[in-house]
C-alpha atoms as a PDB file:
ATOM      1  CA  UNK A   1       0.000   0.000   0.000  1.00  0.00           C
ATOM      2  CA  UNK A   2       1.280   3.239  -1.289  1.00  0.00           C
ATOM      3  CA  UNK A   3       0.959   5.816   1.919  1.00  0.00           C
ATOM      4  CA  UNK A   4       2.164   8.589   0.542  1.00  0.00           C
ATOM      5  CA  UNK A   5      -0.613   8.956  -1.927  1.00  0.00           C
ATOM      6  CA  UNK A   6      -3.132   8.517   0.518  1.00  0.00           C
ATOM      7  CA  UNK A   7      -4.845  10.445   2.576  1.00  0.00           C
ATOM      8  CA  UNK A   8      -5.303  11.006   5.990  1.00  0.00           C
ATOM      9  CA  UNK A   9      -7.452  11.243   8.486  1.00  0.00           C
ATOM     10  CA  UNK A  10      -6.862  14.013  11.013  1.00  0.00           C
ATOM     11  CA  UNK A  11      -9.329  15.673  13.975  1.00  0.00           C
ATOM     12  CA  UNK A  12     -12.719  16.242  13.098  1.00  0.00           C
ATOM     13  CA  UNK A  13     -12.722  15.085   9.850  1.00  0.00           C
ATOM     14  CA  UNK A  14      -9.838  16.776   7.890  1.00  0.00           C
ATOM     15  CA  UNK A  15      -8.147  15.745   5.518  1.00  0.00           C
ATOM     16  CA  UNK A  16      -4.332  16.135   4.996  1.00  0.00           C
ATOM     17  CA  UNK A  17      -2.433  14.849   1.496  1.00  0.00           C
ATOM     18  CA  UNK A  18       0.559  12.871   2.686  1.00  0.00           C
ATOM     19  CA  UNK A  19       3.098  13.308   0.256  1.00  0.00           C
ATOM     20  CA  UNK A  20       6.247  11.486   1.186  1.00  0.00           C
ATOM     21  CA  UNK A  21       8.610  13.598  -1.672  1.00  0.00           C
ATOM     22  CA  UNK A  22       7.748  16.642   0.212  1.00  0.00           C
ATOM     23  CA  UNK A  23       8.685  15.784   3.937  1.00  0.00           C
ATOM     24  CA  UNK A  24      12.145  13.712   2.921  1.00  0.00           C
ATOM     25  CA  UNK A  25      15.079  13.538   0.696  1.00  0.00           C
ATOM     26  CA  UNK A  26      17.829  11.504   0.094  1.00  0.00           C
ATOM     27  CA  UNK A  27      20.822  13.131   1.713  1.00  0.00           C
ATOM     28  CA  UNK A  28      23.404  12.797  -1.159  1.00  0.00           C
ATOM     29  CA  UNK A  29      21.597  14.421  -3.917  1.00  0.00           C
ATOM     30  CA  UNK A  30      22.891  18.110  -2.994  1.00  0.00           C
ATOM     31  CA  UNK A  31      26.284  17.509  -2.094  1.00  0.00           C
ATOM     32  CA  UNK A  32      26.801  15.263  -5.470  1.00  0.00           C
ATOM     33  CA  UNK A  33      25.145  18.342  -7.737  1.00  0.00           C
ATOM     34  CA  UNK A  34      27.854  20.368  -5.741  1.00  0.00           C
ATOM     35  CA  UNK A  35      30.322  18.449  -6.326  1.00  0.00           C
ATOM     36  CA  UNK A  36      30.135  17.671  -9.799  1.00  0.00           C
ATOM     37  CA  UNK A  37      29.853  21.515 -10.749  1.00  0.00           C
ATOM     38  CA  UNK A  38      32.881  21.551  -8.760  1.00  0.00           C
ATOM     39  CA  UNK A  39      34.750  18.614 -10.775  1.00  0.00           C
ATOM     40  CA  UNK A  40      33.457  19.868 -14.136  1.00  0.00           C
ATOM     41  CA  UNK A  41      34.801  23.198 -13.659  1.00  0.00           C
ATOM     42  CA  UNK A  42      38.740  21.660 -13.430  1.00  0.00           C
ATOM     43  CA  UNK A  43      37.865  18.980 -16.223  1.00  0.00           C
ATOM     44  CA  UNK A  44      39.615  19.682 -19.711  1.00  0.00           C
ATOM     45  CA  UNK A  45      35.667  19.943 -21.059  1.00  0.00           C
ATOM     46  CA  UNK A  46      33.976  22.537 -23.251  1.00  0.00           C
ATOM     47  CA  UNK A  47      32.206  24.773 -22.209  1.00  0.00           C
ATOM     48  CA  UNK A  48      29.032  23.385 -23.594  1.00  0.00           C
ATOM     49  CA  UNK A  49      29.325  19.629 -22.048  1.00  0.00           C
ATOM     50  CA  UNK A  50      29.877  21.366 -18.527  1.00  0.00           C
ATOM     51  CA  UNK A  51      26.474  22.684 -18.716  1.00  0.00           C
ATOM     52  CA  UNK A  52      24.667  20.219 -20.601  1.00  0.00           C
ATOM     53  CA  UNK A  53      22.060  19.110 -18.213  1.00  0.00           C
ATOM     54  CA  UNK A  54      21.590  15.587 -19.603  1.00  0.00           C
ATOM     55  CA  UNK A  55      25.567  15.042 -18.698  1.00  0.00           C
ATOM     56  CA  UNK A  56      25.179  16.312 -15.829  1.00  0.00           C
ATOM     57  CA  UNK A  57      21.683  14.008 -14.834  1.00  0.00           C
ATOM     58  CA  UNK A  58      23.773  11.217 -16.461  1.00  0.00           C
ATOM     59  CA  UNK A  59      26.874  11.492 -13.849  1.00  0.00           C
ATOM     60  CA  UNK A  60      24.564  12.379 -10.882  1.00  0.00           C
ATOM     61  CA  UNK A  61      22.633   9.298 -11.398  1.00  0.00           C
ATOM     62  CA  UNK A  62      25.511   6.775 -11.692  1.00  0.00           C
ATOM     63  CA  UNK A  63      26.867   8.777  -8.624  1.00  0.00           C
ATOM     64  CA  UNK A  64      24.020   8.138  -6.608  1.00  0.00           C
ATOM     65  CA  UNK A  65      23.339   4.800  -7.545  1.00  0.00           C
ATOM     66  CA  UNK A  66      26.962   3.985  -6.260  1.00  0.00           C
ATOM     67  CA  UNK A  67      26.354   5.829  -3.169  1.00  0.00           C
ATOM     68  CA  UNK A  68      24.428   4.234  -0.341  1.00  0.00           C
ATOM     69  CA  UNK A  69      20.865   5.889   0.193  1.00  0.00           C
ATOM     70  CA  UNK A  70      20.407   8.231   3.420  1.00  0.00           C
ATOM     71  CA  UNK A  71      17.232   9.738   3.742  1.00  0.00           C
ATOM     72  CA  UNK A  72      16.878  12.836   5.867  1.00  0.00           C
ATOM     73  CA  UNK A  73      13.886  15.153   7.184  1.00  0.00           C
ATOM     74  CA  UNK A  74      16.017  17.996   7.275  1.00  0.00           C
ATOM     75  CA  UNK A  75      19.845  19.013   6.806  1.00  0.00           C
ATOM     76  CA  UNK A  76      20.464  19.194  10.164  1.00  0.00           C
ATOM     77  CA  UNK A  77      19.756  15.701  10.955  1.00  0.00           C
ATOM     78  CA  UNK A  78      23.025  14.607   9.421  1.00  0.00           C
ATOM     79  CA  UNK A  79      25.219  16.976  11.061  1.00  0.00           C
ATOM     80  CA  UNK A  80      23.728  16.445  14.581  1.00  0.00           C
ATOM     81  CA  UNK A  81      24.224  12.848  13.913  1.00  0.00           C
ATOM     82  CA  UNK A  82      27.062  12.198  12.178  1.00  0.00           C
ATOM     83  CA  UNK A  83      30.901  12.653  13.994  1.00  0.00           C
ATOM     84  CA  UNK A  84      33.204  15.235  12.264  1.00  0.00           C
ATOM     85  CA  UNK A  85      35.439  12.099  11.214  1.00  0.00           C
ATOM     86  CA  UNK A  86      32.180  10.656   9.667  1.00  0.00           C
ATOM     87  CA  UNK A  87      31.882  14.087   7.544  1.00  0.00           C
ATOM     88  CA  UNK A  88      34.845  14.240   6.598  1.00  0.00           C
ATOM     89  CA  UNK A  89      34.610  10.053   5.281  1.00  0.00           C
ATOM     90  CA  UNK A  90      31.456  11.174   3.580  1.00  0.00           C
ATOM     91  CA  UNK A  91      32.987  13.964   1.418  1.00  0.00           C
ATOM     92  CA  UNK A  92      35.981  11.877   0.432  1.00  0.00           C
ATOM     93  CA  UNK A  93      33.203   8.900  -0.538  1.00  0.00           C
ATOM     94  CA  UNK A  94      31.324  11.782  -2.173  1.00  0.00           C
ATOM     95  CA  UNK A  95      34.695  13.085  -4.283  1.00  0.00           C
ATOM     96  CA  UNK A  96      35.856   9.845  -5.542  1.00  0.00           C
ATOM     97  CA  UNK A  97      31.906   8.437  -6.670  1.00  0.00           C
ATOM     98  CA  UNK A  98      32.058  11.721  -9.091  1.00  0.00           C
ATOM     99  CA  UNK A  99      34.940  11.343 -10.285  1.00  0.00           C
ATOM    100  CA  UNK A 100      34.610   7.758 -11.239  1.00  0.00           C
ATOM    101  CA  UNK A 101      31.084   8.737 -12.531  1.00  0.00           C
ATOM    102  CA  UNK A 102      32.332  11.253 -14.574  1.00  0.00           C
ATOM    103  CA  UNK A 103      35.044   8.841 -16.141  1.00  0.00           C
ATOM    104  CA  UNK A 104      32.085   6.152 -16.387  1.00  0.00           C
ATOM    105  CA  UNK A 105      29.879   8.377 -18.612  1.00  0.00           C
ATOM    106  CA  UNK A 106      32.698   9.742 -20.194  1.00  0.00           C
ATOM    107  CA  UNK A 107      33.434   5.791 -21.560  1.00  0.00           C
ATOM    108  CA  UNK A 108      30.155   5.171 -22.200  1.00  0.00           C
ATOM    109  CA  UNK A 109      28.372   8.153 -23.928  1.00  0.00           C
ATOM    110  CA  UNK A 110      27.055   7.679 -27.354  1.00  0.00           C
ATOM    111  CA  UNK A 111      29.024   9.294 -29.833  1.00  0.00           C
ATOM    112  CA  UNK A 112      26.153  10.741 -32.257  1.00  0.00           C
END
């Protein structure tokens, strides 16, 4: 049962929409868009790949899709939580997966 298409029931008889894309996100999917503007900018590239938004939604998804989901309410959560050793592990994790990203969609574009 899909939940956050239904609705529910709150008090006398109203009605809230629970939409699950609006109350959490997955953690990663910032700090990667960051970070590949970053890595573009120092790549040998021209100027129109670096803002082609289909290369860029190419490399973000194989980025993602090698990093392992964290879902968060707000941005705070993972600060509060997470130890400044644990930070500093996530950016490193977060560097390399663009980087090889980059260099996977690089190999595998289609050259029309």
């Amino acid at each position: 049962m899909l939940w956050c298409c239904q609705a529910v029931n709150i008090g006398q008889d109203e009605e809230f929409e629970m939409s699950i894309s609006h109350h959490i996100r997955n953690y990663y999917e910032q700090l990667v868009a960051e970070e590949i503007l970053r890595q573009l900018k120092d790549q040998p590239l021209d100027a129109e790949v670096r803002r082609d938004s289909e290369y860029m939604a190419d490399v973000a998804c194989v980025a993602l899709n090698r990093l392992p989901p964290r879902y968060i309410r707000h941005e705070v959560d993972m600060a509060f939580y997470m130890s400044p050793d644990e930070l500093v592990s996530t950016r490193d994790s977060i560097e390399r997966t663009v980087a090889e990203a980059i260099l996977f969609v690089a190999e595998h574009s289609r050259k029309d």
